[in-house]
PDB file of N, CA and C in Angstrom:
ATOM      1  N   UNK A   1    -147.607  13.598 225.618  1.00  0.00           N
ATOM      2  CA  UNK A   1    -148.874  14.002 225.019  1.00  0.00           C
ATOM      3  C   UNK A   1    -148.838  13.923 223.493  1.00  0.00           C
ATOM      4  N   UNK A   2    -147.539  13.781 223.318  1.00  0.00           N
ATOM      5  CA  UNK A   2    -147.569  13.315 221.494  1.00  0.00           C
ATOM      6  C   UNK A   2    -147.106  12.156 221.182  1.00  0.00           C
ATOM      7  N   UNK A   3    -147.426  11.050 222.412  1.00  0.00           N
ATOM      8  CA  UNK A   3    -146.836   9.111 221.716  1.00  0.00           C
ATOM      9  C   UNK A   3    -147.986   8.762 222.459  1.00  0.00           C
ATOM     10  N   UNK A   4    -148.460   8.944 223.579  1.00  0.00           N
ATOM     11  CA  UNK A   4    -149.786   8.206 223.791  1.00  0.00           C
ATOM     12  C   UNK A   4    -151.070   8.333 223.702  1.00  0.00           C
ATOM     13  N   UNK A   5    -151.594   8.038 222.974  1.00  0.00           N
ATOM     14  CA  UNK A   5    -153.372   7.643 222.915  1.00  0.00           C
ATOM     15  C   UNK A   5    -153.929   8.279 222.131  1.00  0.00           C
ATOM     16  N   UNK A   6    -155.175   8.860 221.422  1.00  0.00           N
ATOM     17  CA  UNK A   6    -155.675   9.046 220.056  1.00  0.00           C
ATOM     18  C   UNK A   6    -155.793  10.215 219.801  1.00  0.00           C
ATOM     19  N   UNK A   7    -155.791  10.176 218.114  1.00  0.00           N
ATOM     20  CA  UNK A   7    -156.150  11.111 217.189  1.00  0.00           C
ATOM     21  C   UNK A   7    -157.876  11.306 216.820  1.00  0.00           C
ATOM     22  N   UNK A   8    -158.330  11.639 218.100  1.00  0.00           N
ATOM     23  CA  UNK A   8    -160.312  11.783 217.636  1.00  0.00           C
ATOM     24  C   UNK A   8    -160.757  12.865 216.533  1.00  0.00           C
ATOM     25  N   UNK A   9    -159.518  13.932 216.543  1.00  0.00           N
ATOM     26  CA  UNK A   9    -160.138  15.159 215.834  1.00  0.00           C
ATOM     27  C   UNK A   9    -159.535  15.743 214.910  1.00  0.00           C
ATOM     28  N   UNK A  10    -158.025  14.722 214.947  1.00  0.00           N
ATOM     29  CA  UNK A  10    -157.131  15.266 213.407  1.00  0.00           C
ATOM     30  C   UNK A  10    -155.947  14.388 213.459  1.00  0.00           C
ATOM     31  N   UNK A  11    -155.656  14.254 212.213  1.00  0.00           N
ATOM     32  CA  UNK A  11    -154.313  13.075 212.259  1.00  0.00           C
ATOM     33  C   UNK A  11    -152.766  14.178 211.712  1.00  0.00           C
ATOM     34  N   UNK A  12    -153.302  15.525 211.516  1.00  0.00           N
ATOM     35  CA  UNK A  12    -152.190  16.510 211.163  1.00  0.00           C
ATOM     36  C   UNK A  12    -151.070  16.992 211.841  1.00  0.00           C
ATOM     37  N   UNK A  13    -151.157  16.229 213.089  1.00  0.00           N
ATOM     38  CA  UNK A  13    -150.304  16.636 214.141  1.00  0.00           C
ATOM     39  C   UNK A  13    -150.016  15.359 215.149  1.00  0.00           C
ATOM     40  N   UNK A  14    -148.866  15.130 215.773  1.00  0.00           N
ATOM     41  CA  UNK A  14    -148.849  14.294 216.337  1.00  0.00           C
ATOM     42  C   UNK A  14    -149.473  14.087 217.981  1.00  0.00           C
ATOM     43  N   UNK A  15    -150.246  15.404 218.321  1.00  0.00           N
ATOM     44  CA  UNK A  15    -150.958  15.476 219.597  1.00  0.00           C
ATOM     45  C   UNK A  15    -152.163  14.201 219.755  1.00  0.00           C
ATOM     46  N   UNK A  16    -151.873  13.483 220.946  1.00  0.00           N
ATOM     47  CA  UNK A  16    -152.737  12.802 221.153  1.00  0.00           C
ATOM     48  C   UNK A  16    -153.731  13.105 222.389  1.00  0.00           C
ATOM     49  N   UNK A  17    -155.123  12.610 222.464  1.00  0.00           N
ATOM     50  CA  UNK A  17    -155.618  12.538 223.302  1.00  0.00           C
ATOM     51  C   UNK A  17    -155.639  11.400 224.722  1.00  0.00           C
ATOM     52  N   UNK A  18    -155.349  11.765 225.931  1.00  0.00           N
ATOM     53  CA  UNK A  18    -154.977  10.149 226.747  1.00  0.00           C
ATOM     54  C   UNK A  18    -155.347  10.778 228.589  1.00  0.00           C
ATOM     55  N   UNK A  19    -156.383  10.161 228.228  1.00  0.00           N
ATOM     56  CA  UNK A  19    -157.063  10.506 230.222  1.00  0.00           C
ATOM     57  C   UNK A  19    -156.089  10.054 231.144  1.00  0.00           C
ATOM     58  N   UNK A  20    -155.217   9.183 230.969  1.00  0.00           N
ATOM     59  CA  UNK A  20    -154.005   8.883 232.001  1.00  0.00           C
ATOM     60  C   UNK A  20    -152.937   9.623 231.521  1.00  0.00           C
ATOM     61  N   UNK A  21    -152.510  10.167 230.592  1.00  0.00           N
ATOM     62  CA  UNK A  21    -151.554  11.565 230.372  1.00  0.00           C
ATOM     63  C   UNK A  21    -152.074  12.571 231.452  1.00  0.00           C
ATOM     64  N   UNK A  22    -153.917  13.051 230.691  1.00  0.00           N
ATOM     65  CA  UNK A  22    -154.315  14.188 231.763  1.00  0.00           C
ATOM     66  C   UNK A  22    -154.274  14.466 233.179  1.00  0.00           C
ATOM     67  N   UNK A  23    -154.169  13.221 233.639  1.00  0.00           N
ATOM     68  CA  UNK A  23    -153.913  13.189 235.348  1.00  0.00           C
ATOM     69  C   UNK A  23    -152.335  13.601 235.515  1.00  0.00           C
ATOM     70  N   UNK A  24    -151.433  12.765 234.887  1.00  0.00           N
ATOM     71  CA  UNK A  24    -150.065  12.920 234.784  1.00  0.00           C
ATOM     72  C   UNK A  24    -149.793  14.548 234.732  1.00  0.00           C
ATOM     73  N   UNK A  25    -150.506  15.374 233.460  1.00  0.00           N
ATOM     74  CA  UNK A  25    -150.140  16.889 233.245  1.00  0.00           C
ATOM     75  C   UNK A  25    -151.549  17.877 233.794  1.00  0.00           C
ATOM     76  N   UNK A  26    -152.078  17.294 234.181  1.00  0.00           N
ATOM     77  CA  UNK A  26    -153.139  18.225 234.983  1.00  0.00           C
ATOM     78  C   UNK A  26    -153.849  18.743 233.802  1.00  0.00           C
ATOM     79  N   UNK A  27    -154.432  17.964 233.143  1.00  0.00           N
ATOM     80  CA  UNK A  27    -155.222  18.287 232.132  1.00  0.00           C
ATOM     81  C   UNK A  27    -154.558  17.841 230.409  1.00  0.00           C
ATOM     82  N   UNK A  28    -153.560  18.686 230.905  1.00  0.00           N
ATOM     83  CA  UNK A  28    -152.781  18.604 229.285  1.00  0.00           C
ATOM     84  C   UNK A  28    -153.265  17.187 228.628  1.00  0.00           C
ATOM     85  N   UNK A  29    -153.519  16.167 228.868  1.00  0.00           N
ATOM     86  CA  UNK A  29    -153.337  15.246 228.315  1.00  0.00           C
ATOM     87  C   UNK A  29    -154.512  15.142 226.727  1.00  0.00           C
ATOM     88  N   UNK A  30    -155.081  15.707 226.645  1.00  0.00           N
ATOM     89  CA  UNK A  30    -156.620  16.279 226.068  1.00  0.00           C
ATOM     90  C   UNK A  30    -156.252  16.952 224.734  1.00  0.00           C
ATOM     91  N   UNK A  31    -154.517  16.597 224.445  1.00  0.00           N
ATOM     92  CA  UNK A  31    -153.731  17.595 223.307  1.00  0.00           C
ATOM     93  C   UNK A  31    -154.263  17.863 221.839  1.00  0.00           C
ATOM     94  N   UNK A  32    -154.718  16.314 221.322  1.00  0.00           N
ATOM     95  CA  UNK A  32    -155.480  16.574 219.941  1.00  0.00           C
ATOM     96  C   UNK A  32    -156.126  17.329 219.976  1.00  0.00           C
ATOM     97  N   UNK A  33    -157.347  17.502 220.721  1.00  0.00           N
ATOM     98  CA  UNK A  33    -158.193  18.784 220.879  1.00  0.00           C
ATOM     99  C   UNK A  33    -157.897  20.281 220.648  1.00  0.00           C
ATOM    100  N   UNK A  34    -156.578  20.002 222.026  1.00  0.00           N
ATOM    101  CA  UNK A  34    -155.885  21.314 221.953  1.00  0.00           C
ATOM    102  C   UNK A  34    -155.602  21.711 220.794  1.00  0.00           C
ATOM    103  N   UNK A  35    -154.894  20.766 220.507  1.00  0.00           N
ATOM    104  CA  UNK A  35    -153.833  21.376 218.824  1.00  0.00           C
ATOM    105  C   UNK A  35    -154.681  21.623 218.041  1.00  0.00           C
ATOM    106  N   UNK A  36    -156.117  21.063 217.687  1.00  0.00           N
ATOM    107  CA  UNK A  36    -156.878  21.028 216.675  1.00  0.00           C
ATOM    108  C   UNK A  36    -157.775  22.556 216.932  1.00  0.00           C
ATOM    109  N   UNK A  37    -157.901  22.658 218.089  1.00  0.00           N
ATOM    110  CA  UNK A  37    -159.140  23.771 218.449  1.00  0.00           C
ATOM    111  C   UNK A  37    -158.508  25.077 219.513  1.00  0.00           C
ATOM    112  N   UNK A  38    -156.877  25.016 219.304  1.00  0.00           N
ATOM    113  CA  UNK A  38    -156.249  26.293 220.521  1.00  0.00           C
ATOM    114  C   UNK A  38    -157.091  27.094 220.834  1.00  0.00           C
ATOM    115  N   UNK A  39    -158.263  28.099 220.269  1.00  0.00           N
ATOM    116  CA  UNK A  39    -158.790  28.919 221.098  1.00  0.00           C
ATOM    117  C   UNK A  39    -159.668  28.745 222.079  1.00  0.00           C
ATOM    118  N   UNK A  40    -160.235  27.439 222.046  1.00  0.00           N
ATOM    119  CA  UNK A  40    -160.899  26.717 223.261  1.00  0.00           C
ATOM    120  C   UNK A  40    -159.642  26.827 224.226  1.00  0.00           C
ATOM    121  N   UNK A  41    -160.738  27.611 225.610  1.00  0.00           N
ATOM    122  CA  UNK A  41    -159.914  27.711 226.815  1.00  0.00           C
ATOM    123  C   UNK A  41    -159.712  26.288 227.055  1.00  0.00           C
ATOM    124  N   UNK A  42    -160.222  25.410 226.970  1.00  0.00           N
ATOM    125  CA  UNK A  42    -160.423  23.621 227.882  1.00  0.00           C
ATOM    126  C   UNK A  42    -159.469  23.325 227.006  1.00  0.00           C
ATOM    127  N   UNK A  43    -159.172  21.643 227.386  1.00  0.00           N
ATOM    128  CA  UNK A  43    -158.584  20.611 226.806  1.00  0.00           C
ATOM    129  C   UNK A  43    -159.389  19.841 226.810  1.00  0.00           C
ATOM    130  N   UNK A  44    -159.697  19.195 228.103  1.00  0.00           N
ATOM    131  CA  UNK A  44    -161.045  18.584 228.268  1.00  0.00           C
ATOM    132  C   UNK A  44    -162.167  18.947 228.175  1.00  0.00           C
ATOM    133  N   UNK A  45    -163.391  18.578 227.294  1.00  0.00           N
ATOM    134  CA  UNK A  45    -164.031  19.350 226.810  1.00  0.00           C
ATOM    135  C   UNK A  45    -165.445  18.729 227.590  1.00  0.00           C
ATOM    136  N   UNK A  46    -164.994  17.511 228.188  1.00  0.00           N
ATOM    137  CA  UNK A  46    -166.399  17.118 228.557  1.00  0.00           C
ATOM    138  C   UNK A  46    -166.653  17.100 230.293  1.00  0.00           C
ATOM    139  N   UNK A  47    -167.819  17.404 230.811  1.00  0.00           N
ATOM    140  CA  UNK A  47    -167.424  17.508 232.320  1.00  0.00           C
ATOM    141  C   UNK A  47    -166.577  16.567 233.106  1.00  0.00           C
ATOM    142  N   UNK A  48    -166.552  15.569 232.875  1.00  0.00           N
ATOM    143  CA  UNK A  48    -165.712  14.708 233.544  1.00  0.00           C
ATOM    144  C   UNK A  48    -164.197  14.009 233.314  1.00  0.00           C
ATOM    145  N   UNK A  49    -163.855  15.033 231.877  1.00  0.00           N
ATOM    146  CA  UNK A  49    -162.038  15.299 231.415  1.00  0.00           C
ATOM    147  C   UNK A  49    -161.271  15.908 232.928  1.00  0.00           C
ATOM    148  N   UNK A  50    -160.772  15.435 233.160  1.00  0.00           N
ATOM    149  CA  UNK A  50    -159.799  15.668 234.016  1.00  0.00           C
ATOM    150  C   UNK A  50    -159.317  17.036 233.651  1.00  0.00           C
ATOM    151  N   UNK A  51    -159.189  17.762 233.953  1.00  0.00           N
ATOM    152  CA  UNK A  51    -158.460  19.249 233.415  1.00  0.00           C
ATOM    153  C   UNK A  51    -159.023  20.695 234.888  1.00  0.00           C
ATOM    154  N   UNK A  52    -158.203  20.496 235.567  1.00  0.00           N
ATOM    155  CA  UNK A  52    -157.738  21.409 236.509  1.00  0.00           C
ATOM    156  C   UNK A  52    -158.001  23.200 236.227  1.00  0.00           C
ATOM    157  N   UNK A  53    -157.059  22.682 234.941  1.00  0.00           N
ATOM    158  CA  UNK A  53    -157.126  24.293 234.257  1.00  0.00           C
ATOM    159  C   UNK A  53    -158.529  24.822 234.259  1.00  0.00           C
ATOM    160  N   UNK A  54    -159.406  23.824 233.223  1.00  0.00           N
ATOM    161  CA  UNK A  54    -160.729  24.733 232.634  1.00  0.00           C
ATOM    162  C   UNK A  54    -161.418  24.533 233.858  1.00  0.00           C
ATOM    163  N   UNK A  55    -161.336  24.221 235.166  1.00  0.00           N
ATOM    164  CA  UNK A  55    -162.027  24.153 236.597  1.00  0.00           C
ATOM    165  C   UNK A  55    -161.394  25.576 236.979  1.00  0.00           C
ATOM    166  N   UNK A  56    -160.537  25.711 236.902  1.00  0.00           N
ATOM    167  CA  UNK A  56    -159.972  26.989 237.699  1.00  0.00           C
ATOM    168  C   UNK A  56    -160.986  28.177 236.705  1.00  0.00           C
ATOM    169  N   UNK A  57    -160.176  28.072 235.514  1.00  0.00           N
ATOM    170  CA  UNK A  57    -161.152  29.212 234.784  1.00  0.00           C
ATOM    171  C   UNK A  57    -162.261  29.639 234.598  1.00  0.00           C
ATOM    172  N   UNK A  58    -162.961  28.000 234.983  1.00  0.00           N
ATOM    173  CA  UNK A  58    -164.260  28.360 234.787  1.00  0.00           C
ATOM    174  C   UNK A  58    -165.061  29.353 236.058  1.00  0.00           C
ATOM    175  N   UNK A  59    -163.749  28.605 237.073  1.00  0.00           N
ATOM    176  CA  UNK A  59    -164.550  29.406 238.534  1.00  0.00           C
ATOM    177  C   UNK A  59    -164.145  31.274 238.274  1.00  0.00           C
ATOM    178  N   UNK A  60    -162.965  31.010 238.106  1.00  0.00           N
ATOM    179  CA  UNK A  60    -163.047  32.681 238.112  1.00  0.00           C
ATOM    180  C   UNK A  60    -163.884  33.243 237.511  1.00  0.00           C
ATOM    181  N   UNK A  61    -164.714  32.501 236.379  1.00  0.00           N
ATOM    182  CA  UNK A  61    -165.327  33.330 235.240  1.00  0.00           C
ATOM    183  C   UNK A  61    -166.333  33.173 236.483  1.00  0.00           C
ATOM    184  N   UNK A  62    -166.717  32.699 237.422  1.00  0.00           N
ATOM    185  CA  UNK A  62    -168.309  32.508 238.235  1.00  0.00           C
ATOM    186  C   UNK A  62    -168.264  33.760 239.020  1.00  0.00           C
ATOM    187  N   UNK A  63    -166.671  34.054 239.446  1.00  0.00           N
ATOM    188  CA  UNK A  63    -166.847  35.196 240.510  1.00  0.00           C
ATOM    189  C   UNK A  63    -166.231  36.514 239.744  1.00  0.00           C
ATOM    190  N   UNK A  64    -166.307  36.723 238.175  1.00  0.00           N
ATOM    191  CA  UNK A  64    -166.143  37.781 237.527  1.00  0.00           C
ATOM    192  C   UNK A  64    -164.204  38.412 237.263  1.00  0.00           C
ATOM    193  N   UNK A  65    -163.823  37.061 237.525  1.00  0.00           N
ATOM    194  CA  UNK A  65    -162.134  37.623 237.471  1.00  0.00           C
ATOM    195  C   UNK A  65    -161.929  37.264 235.803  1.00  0.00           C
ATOM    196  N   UNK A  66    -162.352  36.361 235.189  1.00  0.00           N
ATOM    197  CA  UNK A  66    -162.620  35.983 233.400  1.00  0.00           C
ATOM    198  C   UNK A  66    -163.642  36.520 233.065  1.00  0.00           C
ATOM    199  N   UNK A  67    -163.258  36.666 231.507  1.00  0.00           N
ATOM    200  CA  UNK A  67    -164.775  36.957 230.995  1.00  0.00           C
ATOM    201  C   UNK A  67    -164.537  36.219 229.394  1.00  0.00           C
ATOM    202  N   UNK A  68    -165.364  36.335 228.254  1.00  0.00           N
ATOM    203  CA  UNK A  68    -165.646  36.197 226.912  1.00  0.00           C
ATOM    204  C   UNK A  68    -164.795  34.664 226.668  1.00  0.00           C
ATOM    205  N   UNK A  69    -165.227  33.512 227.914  1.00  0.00           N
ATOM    206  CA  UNK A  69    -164.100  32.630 227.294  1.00  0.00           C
ATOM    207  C   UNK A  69    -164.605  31.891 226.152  1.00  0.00           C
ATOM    208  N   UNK A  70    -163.831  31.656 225.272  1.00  0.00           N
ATOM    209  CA  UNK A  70    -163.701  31.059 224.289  1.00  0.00           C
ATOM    210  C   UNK A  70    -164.191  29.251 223.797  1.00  0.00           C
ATOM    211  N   UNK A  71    -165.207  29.261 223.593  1.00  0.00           N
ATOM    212  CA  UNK A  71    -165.723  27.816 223.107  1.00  0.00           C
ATOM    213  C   UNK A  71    -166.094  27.215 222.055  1.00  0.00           C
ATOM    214  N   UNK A  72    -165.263  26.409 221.483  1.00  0.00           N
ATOM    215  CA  UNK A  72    -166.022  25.920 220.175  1.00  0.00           C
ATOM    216  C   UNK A  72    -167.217  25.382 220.029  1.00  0.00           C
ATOM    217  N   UNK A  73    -167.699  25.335 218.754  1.00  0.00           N
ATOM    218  CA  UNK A  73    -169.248  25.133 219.205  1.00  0.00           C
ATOM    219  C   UNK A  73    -169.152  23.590 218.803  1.00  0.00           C
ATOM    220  N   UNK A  74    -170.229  22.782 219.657  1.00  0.00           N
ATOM    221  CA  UNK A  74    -170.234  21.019 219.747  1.00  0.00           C
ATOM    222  C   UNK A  74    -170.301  20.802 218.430  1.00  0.00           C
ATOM    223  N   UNK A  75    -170.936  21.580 217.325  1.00  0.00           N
ATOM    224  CA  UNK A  75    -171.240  20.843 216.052  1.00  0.00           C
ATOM    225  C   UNK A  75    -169.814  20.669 215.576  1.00  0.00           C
ATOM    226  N   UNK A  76    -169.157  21.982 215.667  1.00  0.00           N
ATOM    227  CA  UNK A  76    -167.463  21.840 214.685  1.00  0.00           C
ATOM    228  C   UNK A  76    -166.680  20.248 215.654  1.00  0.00           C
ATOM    229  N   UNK A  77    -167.473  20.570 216.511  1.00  0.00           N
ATOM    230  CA  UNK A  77    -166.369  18.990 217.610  1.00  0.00           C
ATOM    231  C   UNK A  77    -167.131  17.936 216.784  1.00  0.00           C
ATOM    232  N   UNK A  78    -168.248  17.821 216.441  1.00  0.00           N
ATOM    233  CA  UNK A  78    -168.588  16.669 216.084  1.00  0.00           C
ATOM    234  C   UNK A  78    -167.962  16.547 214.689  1.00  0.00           C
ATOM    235  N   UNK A  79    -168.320  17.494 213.767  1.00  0.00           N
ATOM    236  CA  UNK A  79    -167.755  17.066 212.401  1.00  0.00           C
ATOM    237  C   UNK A  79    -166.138  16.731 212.479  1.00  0.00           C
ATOM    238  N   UNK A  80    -165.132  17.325 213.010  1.00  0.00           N
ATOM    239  CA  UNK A  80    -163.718  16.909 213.469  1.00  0.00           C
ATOM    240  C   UNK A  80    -164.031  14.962 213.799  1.00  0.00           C
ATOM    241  N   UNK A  81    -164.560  15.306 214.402  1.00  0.00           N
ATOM    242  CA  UNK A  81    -164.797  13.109 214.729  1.00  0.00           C
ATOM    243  C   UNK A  81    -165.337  12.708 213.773  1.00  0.00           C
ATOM    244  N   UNK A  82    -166.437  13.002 213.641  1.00  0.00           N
ATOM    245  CA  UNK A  82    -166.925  12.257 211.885  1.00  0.00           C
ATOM    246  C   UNK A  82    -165.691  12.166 210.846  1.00  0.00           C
ATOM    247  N   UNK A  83    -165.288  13.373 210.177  1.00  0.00           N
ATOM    248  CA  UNK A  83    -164.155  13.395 209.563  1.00  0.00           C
ATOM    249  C   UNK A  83    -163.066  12.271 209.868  1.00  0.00           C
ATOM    250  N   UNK A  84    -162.738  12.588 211.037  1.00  0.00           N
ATOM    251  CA  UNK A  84    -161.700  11.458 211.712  1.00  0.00           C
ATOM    252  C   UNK A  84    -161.877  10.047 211.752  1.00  0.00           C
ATOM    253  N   UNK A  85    -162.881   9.722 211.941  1.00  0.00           N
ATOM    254  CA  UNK A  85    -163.741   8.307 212.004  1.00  0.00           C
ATOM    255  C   UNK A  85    -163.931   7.778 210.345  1.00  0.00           C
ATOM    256  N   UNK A  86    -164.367   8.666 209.819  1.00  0.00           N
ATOM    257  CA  UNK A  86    -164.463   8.404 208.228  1.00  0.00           C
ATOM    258  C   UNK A  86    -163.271   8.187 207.246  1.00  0.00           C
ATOM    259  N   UNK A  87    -162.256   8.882 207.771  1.00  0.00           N
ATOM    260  CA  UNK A  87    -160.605   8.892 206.740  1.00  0.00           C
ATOM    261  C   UNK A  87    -160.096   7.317 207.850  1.00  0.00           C
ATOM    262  N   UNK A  88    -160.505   6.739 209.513  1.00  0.00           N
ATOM    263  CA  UNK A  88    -160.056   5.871 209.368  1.00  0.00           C
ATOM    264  C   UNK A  88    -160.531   4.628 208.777  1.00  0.00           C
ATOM    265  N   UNK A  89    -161.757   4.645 208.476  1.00  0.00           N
ATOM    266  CA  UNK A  89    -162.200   3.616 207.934  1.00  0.00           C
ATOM    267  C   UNK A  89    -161.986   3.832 206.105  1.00  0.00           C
ATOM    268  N   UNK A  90    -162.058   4.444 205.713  1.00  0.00           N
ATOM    269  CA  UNK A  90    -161.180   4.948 204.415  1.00  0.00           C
ATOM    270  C   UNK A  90    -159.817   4.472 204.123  1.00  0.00           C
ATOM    271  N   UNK A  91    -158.962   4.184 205.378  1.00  0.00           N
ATOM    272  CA  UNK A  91    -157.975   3.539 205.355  1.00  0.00           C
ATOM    273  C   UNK A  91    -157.870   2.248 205.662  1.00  0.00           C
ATOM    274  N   UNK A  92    -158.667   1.605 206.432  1.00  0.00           N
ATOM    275  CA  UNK A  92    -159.008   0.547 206.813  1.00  0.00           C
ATOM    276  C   UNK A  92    -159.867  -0.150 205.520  1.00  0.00           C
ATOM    277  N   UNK A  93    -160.232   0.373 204.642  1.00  0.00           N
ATOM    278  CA  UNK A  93    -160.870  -0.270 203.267  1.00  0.00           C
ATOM    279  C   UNK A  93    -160.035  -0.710 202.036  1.00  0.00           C
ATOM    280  N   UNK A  94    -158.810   0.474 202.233  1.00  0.00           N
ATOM    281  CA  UNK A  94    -157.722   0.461 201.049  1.00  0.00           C
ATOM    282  C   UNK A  94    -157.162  -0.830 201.919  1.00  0.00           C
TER     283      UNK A  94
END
């Protein structure tokens, strides 16, 4: 989860993001995210990320065994990619 596949939301860490990792670790694979945003319960952030985990959690939260889980809000996800998208083409210019 830290040699294969991309940096969408920060280049400060060597966690990558990789949908064929996530099958491999049952989610884990979704790590940039992780590393970038730990208090998000998910890894996978979008319904169809592979991630086991935020399926389990989410169900308990349906039948009241979770509560107050933790979500970043879409705008901070988007500016993380803008940012990211912008320093690579920033590098891609030099």
């Amino acid at each position: 989860c830290h040699i294969i596949g991309t940096r969408p939301y920060t280049d400060t860490n060597t966690a990558r993001d990789s949908y064929i990792m996530a099958i491999f670790s049952y989610g884990e694979g979704y790590h940039n995210y992780h590393h970038y945003f730990p208090s998000d319960y998910r890894n996978g952030i979008r319904w169809y990320h592979f991630d086991p985990t935020k399926w389990l959690i989410q169900s308990l939260a349906l039948i009241g065994l979770t509560k107050d889980l933790k979500k970043v809000p879409e705008k901070l996800i988007q500016q993380a990619q803008r940012d990211m998208r912008f320093k690579k083409l920033q590098m891609v210019a030099n």
